[in-house]
PDB file of N, CA and C in Angstrom:
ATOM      1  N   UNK A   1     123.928  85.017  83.731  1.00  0.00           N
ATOM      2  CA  UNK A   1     122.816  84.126  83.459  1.00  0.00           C
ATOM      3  C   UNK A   1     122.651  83.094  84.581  1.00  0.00           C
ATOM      4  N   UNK A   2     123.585  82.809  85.054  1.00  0.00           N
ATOM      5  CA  UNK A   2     123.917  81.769  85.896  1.00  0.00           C
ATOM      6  C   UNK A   2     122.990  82.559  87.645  1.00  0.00           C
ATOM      7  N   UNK A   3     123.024  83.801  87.692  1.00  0.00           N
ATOM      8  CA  UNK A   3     122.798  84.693  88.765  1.00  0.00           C
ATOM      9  C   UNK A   3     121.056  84.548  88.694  1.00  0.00           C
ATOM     10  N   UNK A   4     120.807  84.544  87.653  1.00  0.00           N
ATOM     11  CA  UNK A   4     119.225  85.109  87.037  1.00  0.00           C
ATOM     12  C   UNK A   4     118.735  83.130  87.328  1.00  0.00           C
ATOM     13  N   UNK A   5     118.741  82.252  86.872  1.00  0.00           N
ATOM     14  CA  UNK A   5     118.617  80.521  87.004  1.00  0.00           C
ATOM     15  C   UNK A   5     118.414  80.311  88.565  1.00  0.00           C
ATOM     16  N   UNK A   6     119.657  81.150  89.525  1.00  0.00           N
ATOM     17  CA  UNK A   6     119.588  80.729  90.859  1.00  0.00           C
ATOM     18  C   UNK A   6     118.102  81.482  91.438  1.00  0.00           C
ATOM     19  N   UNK A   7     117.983  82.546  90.692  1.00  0.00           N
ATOM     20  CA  UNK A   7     116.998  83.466  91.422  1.00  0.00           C
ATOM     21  C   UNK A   7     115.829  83.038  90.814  1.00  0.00           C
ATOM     22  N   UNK A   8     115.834  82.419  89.725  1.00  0.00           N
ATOM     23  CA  UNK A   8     114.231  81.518  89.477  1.00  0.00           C
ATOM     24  C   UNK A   8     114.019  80.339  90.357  1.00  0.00           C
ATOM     25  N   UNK A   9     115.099  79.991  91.521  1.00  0.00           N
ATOM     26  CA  UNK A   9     114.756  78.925  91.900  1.00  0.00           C
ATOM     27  C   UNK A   9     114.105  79.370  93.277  1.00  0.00           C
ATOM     28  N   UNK A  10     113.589  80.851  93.536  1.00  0.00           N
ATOM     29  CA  UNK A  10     113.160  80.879  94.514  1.00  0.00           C
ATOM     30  C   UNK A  10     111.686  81.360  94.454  1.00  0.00           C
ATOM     31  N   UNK A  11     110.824  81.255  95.463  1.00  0.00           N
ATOM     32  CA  UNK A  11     109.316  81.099  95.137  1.00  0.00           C
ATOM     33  C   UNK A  11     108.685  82.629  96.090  1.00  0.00           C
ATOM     34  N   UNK A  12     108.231  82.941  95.578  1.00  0.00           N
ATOM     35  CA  UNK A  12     106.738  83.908  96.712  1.00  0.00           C
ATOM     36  C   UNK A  12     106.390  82.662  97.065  1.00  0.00           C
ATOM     37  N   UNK A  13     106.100  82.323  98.233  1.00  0.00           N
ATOM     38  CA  UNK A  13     104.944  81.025  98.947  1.00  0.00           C
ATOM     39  C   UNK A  13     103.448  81.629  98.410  1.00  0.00           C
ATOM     40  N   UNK A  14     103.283  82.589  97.744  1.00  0.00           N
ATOM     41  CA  UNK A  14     101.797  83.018  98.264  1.00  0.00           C
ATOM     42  C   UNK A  14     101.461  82.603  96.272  1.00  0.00           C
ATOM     43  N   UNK A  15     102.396  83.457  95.889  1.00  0.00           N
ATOM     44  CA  UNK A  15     102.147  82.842  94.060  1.00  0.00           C
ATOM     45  C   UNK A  15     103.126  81.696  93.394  1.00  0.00           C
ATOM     46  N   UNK A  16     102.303  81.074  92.703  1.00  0.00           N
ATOM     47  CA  UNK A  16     103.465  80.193  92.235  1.00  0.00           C
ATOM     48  C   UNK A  16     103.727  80.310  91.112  1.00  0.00           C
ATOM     49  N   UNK A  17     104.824  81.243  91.239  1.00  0.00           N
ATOM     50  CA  UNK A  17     105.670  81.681  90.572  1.00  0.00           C
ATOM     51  C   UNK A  17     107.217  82.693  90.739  1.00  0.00           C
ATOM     52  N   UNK A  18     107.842  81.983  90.282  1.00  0.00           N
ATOM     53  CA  UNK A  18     109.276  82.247  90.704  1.00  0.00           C
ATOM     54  C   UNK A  18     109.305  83.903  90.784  1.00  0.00           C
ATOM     55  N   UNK A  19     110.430  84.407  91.814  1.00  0.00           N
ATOM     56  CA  UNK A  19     110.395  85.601  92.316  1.00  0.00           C
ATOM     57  C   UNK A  19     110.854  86.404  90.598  1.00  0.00           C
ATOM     58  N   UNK A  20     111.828  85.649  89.996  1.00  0.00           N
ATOM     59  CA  UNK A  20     112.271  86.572  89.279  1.00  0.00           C
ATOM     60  C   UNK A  20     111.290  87.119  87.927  1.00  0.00           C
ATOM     61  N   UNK A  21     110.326  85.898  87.716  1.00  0.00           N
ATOM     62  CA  UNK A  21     109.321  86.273  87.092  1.00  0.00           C
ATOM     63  C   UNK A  21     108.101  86.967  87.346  1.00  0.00           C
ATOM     64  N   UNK A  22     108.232  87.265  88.707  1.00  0.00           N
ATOM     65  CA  UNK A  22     106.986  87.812  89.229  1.00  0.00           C
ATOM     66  C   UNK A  22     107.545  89.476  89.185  1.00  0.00           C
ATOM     67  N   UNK A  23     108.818  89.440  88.737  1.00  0.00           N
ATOM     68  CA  UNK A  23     109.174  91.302  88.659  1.00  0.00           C
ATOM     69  C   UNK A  23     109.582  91.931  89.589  1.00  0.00           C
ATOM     70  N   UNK A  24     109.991  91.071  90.927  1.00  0.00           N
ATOM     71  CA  UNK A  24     110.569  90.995  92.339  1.00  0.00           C
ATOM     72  C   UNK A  24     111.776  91.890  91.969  1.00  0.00           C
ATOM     73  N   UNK A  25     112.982  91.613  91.262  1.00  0.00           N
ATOM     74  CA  UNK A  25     114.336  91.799  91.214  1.00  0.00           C
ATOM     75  C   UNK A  25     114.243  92.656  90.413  1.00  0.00           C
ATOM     76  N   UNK A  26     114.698  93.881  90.745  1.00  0.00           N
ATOM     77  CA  UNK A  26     115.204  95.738  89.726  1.00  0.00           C
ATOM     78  C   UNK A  26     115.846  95.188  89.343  1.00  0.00           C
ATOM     79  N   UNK A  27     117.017  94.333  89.902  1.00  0.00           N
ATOM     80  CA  UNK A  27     118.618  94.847  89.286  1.00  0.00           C
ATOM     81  C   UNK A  27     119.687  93.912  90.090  1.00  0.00           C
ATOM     82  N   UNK A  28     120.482  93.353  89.057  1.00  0.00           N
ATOM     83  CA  UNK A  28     121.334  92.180  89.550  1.00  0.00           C
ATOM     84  C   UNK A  28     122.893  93.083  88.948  1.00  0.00           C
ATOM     85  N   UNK A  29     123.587  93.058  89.836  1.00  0.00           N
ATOM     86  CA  UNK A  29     125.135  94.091  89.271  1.00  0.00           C
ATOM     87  C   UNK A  29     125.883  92.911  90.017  1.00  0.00           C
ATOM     88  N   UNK A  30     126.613  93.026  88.753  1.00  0.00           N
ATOM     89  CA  UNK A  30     127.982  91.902  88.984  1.00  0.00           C
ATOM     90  C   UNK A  30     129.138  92.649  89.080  1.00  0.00           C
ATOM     91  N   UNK A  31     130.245  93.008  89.996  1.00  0.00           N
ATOM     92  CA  UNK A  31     131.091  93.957  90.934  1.00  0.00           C
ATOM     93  C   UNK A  31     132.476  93.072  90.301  1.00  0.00           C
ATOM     94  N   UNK A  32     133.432  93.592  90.752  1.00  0.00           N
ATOM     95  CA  UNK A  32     134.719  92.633  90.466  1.00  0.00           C
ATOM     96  C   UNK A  32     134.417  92.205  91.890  1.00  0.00           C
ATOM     97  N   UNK A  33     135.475  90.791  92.024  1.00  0.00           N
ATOM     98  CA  UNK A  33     136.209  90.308  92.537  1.00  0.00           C
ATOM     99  C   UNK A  33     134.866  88.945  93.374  1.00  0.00           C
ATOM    100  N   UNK A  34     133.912  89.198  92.283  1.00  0.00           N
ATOM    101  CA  UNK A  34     132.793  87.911  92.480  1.00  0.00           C
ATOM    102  C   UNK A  34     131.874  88.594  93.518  1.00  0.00           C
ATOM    103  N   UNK A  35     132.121  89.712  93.519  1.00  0.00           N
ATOM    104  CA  UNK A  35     130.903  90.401  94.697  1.00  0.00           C
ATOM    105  C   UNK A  35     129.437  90.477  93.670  1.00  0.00           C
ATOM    106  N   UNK A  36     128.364  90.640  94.125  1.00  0.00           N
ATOM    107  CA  UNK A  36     126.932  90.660  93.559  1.00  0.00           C
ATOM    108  C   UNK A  36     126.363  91.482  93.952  1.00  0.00           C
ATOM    109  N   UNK A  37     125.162  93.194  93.566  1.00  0.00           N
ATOM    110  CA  UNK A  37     124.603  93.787  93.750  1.00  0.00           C
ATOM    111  C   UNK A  37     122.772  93.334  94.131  1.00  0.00           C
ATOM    112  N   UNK A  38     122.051  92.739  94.563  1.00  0.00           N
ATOM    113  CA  UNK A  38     121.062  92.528  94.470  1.00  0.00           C
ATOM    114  C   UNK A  38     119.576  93.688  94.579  1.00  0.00           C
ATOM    115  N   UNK A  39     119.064  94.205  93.678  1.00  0.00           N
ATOM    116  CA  UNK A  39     118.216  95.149  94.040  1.00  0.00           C
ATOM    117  C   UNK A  39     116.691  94.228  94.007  1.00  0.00           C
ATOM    118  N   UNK A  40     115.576  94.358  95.199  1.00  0.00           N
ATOM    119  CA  UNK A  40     115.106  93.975  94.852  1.00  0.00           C
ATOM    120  C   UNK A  40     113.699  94.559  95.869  1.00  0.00           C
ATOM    121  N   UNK A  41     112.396  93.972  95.193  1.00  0.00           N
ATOM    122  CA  UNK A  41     111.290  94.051  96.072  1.00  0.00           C
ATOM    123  C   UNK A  41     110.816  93.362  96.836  1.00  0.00           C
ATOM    124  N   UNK A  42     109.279  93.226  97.338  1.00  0.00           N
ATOM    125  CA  UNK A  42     108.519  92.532  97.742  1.00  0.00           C
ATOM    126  C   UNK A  42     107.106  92.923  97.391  1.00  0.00           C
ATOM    127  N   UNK A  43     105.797  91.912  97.140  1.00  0.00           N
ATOM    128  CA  UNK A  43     104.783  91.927  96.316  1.00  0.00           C
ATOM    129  C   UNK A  43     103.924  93.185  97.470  1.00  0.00           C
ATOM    130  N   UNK A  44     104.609  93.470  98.571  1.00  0.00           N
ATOM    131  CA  UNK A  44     104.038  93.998  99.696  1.00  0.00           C
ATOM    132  C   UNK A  44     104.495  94.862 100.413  1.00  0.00           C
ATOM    133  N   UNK A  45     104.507  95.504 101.353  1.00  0.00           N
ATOM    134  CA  UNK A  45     105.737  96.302 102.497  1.00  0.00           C
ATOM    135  C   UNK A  45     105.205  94.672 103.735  1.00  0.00           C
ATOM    136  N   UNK A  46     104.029  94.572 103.926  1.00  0.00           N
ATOM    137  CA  UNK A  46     103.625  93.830 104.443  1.00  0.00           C
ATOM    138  C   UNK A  46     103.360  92.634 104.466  1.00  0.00           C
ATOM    139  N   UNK A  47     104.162  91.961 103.339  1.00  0.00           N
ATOM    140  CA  UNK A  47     104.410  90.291 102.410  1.00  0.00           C
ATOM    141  C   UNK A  47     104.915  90.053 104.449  1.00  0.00           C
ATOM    142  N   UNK A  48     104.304  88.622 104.162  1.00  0.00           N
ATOM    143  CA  UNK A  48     104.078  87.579 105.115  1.00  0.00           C
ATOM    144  C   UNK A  48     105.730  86.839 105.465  1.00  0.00           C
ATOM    145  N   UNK A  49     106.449  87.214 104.185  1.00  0.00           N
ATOM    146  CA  UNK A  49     107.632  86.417 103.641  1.00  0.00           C
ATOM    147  C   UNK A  49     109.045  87.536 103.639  1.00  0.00           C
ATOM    148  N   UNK A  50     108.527  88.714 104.524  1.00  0.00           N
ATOM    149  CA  UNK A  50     109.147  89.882 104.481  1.00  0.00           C
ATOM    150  C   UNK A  50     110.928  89.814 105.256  1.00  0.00           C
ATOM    151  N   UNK A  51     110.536  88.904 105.821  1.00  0.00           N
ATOM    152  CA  UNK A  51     112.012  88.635 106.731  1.00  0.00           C
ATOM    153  C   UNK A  51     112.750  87.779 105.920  1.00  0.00           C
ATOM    154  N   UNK A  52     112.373  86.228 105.761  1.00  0.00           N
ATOM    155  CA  UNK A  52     112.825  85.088 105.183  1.00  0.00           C
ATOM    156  C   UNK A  52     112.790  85.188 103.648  1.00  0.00           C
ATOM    157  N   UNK A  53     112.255  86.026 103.047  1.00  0.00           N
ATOM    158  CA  UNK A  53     112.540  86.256 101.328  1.00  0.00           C
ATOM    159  C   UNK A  53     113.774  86.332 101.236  1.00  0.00           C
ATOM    160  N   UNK A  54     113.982  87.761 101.566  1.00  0.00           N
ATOM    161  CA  UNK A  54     115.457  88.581 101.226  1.00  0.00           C
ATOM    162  C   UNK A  54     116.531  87.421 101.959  1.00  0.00           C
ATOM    163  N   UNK A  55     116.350  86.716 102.502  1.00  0.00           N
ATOM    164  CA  UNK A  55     117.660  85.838 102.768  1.00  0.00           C
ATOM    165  C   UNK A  55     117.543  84.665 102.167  1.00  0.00           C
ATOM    166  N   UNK A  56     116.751  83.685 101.298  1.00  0.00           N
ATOM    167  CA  UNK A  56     116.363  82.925 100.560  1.00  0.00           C
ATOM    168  C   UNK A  56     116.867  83.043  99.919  1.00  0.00           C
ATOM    169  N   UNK A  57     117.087  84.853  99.008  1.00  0.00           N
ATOM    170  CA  UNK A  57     117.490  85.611  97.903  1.00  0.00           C
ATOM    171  C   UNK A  57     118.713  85.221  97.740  1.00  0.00           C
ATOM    172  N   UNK A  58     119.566  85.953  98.741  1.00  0.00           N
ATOM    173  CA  UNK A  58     120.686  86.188  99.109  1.00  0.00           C
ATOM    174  C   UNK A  58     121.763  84.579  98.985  1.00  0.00           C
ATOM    175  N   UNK A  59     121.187  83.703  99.977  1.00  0.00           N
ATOM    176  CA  UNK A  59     121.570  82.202 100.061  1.00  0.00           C
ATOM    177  C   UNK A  59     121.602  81.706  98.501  1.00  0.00           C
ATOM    178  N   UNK A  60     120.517  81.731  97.726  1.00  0.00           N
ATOM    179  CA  UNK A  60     120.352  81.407  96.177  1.00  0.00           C
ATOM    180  C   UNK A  60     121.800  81.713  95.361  1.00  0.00           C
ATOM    181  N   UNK A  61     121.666  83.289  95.696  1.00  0.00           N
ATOM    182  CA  UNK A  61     123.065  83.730  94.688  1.00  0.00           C
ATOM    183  C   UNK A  61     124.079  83.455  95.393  1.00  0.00           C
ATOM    184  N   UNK A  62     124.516  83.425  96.346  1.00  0.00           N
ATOM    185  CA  UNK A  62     125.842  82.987  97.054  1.00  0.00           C
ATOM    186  C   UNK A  62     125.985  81.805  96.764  1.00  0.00           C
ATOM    187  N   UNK A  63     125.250  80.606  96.456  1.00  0.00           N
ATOM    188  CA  UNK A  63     125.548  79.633  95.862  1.00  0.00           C
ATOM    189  C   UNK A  63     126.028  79.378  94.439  1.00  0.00           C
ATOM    190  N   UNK A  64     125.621  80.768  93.868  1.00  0.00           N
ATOM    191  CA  UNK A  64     126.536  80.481  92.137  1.00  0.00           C
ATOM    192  C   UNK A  64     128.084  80.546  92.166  1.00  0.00           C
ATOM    193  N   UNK A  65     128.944  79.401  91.235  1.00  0.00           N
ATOM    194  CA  UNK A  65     129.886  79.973  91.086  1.00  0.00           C
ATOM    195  C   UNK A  65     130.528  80.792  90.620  1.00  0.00           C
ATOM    196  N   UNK A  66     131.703  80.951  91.703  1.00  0.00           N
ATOM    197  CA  UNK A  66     132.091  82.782  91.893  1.00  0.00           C
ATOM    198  C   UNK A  66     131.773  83.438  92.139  1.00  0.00           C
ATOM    199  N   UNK A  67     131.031  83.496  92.667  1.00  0.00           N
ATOM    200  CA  UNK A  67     130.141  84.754  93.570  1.00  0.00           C
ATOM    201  C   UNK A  67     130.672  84.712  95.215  1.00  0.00           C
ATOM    202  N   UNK A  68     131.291  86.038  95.382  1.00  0.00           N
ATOM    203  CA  UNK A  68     131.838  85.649  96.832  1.00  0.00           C
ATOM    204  C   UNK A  68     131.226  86.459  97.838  1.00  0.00           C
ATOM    205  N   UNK A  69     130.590  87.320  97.788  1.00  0.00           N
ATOM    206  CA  UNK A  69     129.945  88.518  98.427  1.00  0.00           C
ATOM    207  C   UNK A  69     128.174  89.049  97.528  1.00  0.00           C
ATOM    208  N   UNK A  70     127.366  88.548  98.677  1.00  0.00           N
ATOM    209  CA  UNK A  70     126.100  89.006  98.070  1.00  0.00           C
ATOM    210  C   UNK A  70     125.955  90.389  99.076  1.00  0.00           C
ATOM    211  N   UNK A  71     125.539  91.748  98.367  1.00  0.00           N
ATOM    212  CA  UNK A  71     124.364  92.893  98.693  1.00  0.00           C
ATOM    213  C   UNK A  71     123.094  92.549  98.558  1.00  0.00           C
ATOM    214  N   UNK A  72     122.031  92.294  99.067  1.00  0.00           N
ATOM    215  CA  UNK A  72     121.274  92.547  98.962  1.00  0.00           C
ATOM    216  C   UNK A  72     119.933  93.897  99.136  1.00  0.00           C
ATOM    217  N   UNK A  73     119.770  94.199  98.531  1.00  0.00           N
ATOM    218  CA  UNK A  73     118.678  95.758  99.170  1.00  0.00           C
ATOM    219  C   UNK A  73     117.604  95.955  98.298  1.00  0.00           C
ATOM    220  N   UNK A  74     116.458  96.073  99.678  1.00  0.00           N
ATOM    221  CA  UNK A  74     115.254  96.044  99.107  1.00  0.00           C
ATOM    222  C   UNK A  74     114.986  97.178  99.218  1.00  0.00           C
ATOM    223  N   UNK A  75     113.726  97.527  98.616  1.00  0.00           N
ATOM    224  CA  UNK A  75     113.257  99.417  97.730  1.00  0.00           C
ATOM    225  C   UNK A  75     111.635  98.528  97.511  1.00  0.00           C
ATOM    226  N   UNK A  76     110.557  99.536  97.820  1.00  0.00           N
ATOM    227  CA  UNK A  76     109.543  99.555  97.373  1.00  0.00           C
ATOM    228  C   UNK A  76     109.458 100.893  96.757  1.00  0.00           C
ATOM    229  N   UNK A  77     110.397 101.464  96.176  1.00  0.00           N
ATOM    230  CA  UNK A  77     110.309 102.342  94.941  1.00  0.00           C
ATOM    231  C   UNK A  77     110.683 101.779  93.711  1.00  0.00           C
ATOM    232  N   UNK A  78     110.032 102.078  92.527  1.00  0.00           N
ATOM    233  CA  UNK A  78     109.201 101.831  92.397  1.00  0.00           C
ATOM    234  C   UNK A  78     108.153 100.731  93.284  1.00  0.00           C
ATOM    235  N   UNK A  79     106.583 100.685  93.728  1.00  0.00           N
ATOM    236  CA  UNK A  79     105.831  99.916  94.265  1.00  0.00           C
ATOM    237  C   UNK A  79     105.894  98.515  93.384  1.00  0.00           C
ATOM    238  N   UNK A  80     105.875  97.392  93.503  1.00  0.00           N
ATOM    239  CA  UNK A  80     105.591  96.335  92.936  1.00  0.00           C
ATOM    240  C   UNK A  80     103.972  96.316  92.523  1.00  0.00           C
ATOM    241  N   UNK A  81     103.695  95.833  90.799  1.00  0.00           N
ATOM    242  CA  UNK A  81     102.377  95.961  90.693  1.00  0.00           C
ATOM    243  C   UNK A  81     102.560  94.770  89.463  1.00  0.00           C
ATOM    244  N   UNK A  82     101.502  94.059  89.176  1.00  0.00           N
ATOM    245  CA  UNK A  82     101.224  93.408  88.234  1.00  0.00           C
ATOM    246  C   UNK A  82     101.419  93.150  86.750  1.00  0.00           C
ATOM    247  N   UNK A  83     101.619  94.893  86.770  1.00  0.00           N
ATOM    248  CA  UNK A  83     102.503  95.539  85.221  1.00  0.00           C
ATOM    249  C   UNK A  83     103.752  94.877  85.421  1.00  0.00           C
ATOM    250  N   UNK A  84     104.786  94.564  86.115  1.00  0.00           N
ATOM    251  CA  UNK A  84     105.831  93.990  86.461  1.00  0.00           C
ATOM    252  C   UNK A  84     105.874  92.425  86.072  1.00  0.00           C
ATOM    253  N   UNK A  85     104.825  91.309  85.875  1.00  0.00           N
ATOM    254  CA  UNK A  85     104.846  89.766  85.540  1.00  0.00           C
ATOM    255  C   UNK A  85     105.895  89.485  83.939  1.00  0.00           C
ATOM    256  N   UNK A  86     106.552  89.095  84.259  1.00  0.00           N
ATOM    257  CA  UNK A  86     106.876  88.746  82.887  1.00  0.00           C
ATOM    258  C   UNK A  86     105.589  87.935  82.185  1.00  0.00           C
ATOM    259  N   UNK A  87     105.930  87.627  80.604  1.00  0.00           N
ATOM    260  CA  UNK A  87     105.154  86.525  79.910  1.00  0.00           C
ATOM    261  C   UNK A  87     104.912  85.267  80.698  1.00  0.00           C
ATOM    262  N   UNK A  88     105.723  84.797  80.639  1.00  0.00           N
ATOM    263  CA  UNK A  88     106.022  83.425  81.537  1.00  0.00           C
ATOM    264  C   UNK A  88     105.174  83.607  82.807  1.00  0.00           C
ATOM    265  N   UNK A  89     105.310  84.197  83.438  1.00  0.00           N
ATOM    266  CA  UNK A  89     104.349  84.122  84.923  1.00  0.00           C
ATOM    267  C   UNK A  89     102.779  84.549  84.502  1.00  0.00           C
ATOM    268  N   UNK A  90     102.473  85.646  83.507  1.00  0.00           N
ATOM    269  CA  UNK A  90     101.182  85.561  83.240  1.00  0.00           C
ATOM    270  C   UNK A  90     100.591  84.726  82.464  1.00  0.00           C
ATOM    271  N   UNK A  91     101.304  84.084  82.162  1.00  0.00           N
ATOM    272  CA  UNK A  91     101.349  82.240  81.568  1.00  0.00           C
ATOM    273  C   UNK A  91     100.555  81.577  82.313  1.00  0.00           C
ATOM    274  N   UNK A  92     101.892  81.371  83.297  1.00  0.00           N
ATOM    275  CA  UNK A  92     101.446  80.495  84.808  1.00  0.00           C
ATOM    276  C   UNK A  92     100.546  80.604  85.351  1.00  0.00           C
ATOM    277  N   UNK A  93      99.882  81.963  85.874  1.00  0.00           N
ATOM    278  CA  UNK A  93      98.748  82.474  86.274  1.00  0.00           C
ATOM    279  C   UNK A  93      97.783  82.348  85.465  1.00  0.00           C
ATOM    280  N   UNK A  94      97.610  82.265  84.507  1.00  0.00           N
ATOM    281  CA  UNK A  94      96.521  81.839  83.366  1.00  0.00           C
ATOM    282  C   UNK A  94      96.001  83.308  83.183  1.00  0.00           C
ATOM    283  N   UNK A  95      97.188  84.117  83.358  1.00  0.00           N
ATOM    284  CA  UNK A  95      96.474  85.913  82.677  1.00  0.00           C
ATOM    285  C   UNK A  95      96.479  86.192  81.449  1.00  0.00           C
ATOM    286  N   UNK A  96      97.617  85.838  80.484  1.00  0.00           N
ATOM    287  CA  UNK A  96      97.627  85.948  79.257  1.00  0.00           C
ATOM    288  C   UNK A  96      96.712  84.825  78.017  1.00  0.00           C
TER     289      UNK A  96
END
């Protein structure tokens, strides 16, 4: 839970709304020995934020405690699409 809090604290610059609510992150795997799996997307292949995201990401969870080793890896398989917003972000967005 503590993994999922750090990763709401990071933003798309382009929506405002936190990456993890925007449906960014497949998959968070917690490894022994405090290592972290990060699976994740981008709203784009061509997001503006394509370099400096994934290490934003990365920096976020390495800051939880116990976490001693972040993976990070990005996949535009599945494509990122809108079907992906949680409640909360189509909140924010004023979609729901």
């Amino acid at each position: 839970m503590e993994i999922v809090n750090a990763l709401k604290t990071v933003y798309d610059p382009e929506i405002p709304v936190n990456i993890y609510d925007l449906g960014l992150i497949y998959e968070v795997e917690v490894l022994e020995g405090g290592k972290v799996r990060v699976l994740m997307t981008l709203t784009s292949p061509n997001c503006p934020v394509a370099e400096s995201l994934p290490v934003e990401v990365q920096d976020a969870v390495a800051g939880v405690n116990g976490v001693t080793e972040v993976e990070l890896n990005l996949t535009f398989d599945p494509p990122w699409s809108r079907d992906m917003l949680s409640d909360e972000a189509l909140l924010e967005l004023g979609l729901l």
